[in-house]
Protein backbone atom coordinates (compact mmCIF):
# COMPACT_ATOMS: atom_id res chain seq x y z
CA UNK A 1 -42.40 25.87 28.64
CA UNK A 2 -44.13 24.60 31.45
CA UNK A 3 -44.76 26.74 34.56
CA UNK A 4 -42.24 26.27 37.05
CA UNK A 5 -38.59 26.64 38.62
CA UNK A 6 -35.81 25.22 36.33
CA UNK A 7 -32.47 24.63 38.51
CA UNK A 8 -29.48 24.90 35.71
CA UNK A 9 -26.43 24.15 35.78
CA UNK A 10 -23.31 26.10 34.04
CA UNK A 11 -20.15 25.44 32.81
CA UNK A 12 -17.17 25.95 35.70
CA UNK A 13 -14.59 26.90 33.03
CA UNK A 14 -14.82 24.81 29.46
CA UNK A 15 -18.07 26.14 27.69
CA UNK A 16 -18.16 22.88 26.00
CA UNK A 17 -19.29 21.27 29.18
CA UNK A 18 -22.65 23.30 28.81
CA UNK A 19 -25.68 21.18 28.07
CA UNK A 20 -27.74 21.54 24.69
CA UNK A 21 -30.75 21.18 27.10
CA UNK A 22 -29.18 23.78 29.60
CA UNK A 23 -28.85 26.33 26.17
CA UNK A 24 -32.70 25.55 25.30
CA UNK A 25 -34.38 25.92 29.06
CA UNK A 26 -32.43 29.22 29.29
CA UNK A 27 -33.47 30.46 25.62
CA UNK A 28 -36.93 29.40 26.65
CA UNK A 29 -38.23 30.27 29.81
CA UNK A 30 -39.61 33.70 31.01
CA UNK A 31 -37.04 34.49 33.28
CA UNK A 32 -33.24 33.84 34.37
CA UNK A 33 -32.66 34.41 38.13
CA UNK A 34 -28.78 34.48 37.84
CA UNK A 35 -26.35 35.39 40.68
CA UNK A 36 -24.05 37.91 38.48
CA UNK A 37 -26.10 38.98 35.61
CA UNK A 38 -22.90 40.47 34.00
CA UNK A 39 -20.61 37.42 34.57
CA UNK A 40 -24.06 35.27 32.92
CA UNK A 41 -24.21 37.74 30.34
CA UNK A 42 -20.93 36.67 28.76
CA UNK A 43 -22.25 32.95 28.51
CA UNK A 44 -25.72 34.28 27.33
CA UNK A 45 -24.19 36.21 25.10
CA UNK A 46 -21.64 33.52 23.94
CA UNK A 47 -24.65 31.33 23.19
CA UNK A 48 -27.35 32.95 22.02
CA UNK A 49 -29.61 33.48 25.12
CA UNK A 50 -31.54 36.74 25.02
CA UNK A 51 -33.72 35.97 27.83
CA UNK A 52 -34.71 38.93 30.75
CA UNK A 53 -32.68 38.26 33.47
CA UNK A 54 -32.65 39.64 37.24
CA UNK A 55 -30.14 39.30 40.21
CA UNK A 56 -30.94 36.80 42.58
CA UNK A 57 -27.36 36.04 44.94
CA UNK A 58 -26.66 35.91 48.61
CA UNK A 59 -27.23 39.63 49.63
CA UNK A 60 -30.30 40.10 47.89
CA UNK A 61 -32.02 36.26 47.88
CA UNK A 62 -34.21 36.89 50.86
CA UNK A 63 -36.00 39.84 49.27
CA UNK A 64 -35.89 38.55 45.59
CA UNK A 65 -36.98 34.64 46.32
CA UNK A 66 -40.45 36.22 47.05
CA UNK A 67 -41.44 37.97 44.28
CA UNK A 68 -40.00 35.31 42.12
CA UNK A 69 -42.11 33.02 43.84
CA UNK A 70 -45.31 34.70 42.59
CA UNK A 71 -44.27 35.07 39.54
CA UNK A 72 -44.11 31.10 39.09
CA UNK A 73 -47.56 31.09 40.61
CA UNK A 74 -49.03 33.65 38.21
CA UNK A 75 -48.02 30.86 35.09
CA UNK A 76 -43.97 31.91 34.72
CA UNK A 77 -41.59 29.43 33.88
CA UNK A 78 -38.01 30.71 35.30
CA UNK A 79 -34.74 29.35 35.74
CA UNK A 80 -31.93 30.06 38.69
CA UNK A 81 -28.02 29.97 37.64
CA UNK A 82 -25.75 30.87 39.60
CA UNK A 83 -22.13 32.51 38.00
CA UNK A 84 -20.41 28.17 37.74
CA UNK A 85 -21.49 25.13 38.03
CA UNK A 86 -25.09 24.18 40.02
CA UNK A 87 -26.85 26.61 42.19
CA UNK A 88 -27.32 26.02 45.45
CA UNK A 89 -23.84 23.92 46.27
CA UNK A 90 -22.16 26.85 47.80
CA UNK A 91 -23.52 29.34 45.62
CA UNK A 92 -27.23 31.02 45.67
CA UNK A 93 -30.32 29.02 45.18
CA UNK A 94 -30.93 26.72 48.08
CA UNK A 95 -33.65 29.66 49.66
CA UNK A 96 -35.22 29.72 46.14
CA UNK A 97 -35.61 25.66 46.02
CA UNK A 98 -36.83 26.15 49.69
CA UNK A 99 -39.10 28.93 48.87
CA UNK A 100 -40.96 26.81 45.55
CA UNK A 101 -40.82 23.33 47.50
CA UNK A 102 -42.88 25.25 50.19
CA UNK A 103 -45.23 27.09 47.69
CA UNK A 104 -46.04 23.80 45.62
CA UNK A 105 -44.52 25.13 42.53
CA UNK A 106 -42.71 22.85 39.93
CA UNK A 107 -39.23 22.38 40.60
CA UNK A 108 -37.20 21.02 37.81
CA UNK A 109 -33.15 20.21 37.04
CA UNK A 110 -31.12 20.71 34.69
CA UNK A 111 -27.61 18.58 35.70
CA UNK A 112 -24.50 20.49 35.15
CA UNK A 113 -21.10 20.56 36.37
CA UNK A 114 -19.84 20.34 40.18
CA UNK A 115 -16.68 21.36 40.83
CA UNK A 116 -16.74 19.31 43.84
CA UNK A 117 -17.19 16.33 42.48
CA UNK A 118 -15.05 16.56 39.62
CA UNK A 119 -12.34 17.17 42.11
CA UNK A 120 -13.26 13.68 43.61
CA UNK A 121 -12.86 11.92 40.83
CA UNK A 122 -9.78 13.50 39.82
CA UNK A 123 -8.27 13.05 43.19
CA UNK A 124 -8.12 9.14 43.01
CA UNK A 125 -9.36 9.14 46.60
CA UNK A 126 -12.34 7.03 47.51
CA UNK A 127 -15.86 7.88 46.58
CA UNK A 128 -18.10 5.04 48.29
CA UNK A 129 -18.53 7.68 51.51
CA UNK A 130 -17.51 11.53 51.77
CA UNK A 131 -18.10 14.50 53.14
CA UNK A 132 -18.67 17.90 51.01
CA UNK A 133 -17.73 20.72 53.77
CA UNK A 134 -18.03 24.00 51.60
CA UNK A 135 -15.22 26.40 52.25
CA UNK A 136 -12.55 25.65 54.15
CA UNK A 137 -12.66 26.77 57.85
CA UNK A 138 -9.85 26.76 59.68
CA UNK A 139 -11.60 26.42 63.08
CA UNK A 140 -13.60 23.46 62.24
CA UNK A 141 -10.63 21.60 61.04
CA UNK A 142 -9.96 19.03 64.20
CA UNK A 143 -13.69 18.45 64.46
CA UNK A 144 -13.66 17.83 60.37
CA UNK A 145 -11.16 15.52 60.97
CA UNK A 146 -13.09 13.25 63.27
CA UNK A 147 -14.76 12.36 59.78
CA UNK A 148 -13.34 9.09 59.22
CA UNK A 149 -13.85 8.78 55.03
CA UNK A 150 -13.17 11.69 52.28
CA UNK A 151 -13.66 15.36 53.46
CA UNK A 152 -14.04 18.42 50.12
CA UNK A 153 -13.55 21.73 50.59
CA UNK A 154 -13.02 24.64 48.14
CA UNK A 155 -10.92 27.26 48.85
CA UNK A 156 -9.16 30.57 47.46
CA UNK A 157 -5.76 30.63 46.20
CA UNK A 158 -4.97 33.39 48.37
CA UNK A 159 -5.54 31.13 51.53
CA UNK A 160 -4.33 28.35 50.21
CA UNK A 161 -0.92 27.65 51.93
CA UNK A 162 -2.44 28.76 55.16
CA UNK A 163 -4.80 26.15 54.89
CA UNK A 164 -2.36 23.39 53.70
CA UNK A 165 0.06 24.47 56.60
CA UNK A 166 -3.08 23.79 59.38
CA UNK A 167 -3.61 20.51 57.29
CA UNK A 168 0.02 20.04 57.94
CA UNK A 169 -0.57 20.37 61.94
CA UNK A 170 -3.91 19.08 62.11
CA UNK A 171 -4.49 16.01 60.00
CA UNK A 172 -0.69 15.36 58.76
CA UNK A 173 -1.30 11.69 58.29
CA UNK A 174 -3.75 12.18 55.84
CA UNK A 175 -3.03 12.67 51.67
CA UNK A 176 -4.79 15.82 50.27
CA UNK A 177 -5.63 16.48 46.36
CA UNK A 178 -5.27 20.31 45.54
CA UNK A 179 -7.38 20.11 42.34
CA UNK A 180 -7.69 23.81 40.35
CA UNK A 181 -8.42 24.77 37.17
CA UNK A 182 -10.94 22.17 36.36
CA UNK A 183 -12.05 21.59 32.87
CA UNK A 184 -9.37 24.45 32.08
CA UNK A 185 -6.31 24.56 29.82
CA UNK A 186 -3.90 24.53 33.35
CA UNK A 187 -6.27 21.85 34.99
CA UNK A 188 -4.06 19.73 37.70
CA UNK A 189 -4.05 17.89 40.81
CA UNK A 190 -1.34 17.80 43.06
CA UNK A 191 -1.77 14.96 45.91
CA UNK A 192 0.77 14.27 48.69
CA UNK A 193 0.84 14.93 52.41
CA UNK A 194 -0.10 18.14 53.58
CA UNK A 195 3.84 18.55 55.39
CA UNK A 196 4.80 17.66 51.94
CA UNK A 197 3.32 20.30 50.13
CA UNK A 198 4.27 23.05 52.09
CA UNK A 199 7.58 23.98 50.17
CA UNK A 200 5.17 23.99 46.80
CA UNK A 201 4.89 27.37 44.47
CA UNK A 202 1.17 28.42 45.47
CA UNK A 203 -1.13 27.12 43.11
CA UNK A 204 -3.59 29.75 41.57
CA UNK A 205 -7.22 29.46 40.22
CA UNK A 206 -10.22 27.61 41.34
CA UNK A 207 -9.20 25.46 43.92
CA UNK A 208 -10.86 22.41 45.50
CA UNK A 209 -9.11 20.49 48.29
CA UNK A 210 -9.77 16.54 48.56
CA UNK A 211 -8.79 14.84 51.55
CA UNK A 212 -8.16 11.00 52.45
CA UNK A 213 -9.82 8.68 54.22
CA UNK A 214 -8.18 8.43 57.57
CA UNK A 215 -5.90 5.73 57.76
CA UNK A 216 -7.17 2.72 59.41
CA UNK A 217 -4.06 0.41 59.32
CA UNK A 218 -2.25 -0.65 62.47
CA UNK A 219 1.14 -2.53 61.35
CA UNK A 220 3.62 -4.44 63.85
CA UNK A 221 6.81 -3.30 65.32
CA UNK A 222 8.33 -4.80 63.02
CA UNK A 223 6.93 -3.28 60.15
CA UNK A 224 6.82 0.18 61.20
CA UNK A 225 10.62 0.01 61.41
CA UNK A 226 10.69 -1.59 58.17
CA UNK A 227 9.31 1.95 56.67
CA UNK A 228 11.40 3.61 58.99
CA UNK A 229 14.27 2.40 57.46
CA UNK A 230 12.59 2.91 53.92
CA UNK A 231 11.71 6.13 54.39
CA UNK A 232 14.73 7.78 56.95
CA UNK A 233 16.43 9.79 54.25
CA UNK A 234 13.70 12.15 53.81
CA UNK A 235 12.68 15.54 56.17
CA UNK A 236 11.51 14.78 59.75
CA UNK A 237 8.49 16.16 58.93
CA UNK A 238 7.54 14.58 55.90
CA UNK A 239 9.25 11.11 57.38
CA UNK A 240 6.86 11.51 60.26
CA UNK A 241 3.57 12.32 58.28
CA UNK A 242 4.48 9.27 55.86
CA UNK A 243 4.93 6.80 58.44
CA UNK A 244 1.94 8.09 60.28
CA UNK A 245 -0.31 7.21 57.33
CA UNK A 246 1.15 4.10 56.36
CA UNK A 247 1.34 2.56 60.00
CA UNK A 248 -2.16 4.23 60.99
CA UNK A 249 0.02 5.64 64.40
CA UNK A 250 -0.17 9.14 65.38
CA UNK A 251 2.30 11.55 64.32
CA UNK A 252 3.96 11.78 67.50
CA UNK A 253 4.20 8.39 67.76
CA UNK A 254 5.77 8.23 64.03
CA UNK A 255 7.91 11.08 65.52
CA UNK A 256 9.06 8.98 68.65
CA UNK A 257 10.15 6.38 66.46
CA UNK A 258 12.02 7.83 63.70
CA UNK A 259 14.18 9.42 66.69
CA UNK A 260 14.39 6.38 68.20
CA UNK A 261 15.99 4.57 65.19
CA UNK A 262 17.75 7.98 63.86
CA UNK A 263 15.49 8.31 60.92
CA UNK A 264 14.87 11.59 59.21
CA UNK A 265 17.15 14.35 58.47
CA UNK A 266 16.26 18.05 59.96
């Protein structure tokens, strides 16, 4: 194979997704920088790859990248995976591109699954403009929400409902898409308000969180009390997060006026 770096991307569950190209760069090359060489062994295994491998993840990148780095220069052709999906999109890799772009050696791709962006076309949310924000981060929330088109995050199933519940206080007028399991057997997205999603079992698996645009619709008087009437029956909370994103008002406002006109039930 040519001398060089070889980027691959891995299945992020079905093992169907994986490339015939992906199987022949990583039967071919020298070397396989992978993040977990025991989680890689099972796909190496499962497909015939025999090739030396050596960890290269985020507590040992810095000191690895180097060496790896001169091997390429001495006439190596090696490839980085990382344990699903591509390297360097919140997993280990980016230093390694960084290192070879700055060395002049070869840097090649080999496409592959993104869990990110499988969850944004799953989600049904708009995909002209977004914003991929890695994992979730609770404190950056109200600045994330300043970003007026579709925000991504991945997060742990553990955290989850914690997260949904800041959604809830932060950014309530805005739909989210709790995608998990992707390419899986139990593969779903569940979409609705984040208020609205707060009673739900907690989902478990690989979770990626897709939010909508911000609302940019300002109705009349007349027809915000037109969906207050429509939507009164339901909880005050989910009442107020509803009419907030179809009226493009705050929530307080959407508050204000379901008391106003007796809407929503406690």
């Amino acid at each position: 194979m040519q001398t060089g770096l070889y980027i691959v991307g891995t299945p992020i569950g079905n093992l169907a997704d994986m490339s015939p190209r992906a199987i022949e760069v990583l039967q071919n090359v020298d070397l396989i920088a992978a993040e977990d060489t025991r989680v890689f062994g099972k796909l190496a295994s499962h497909f015939n790859i025999k090739t030396k491998r050596i960890s290269c993840h985020e507590h040992n990148e810095r000191e690895v990248v180097p060496s790896i780095i001169e091997k390429i220069q001495s006439g190596m052709a090696i490839a980085c995976v990382s344990d699903a999906g591509m390297p360097g999109v919140s997993d280990p890799g980016f230093r390694l591109v960084r290192a070879a772009r700055s060395a002049g050696v070869p840097v090649f791709v080999v496409p592959g699954p993104v869990a990110a962006i499988s969850a944004l076309v799953l989600s049904g949310f708009p995909t002209d403009r977004f914003t991929f924000c890695g994992f979730f981060d609770e404190k950056k929330l109200r600045d994330d929400n300043k970003i007026p088109h579709t925000i991504i995050y991945y997060e742990s199933p553990n955290r989850i409902m914690a997260t949904v519940a800041a959604m809830a206080r932060v950014m309530p007028e805005r739909k989210i898409a709790i995608v998990r399991e992707i390419t899986k057997i139990h593969e779903e997205a569940i979409i609705g308000y984040p208020a609205e999603l707060l009673s739900m079992t907690p989902p478990r698996g690989e979770i990626v969180i897709v939010v909508a645009p911000r609302p940019e619709i300002k109705m009349s008087d007349a027809e915000i009390s037109s969906i207050v009437n429509e939507i009164a029956a339901t909880s005050m909370k989910g009442a107020a997060a509803e009419l907030a994103a179809r009226s493009g008002i705050s929530k307080k406002e959407a508050y204000k006026r379901l008391l106003e006109q007796g809407g929503g039930n406690d």
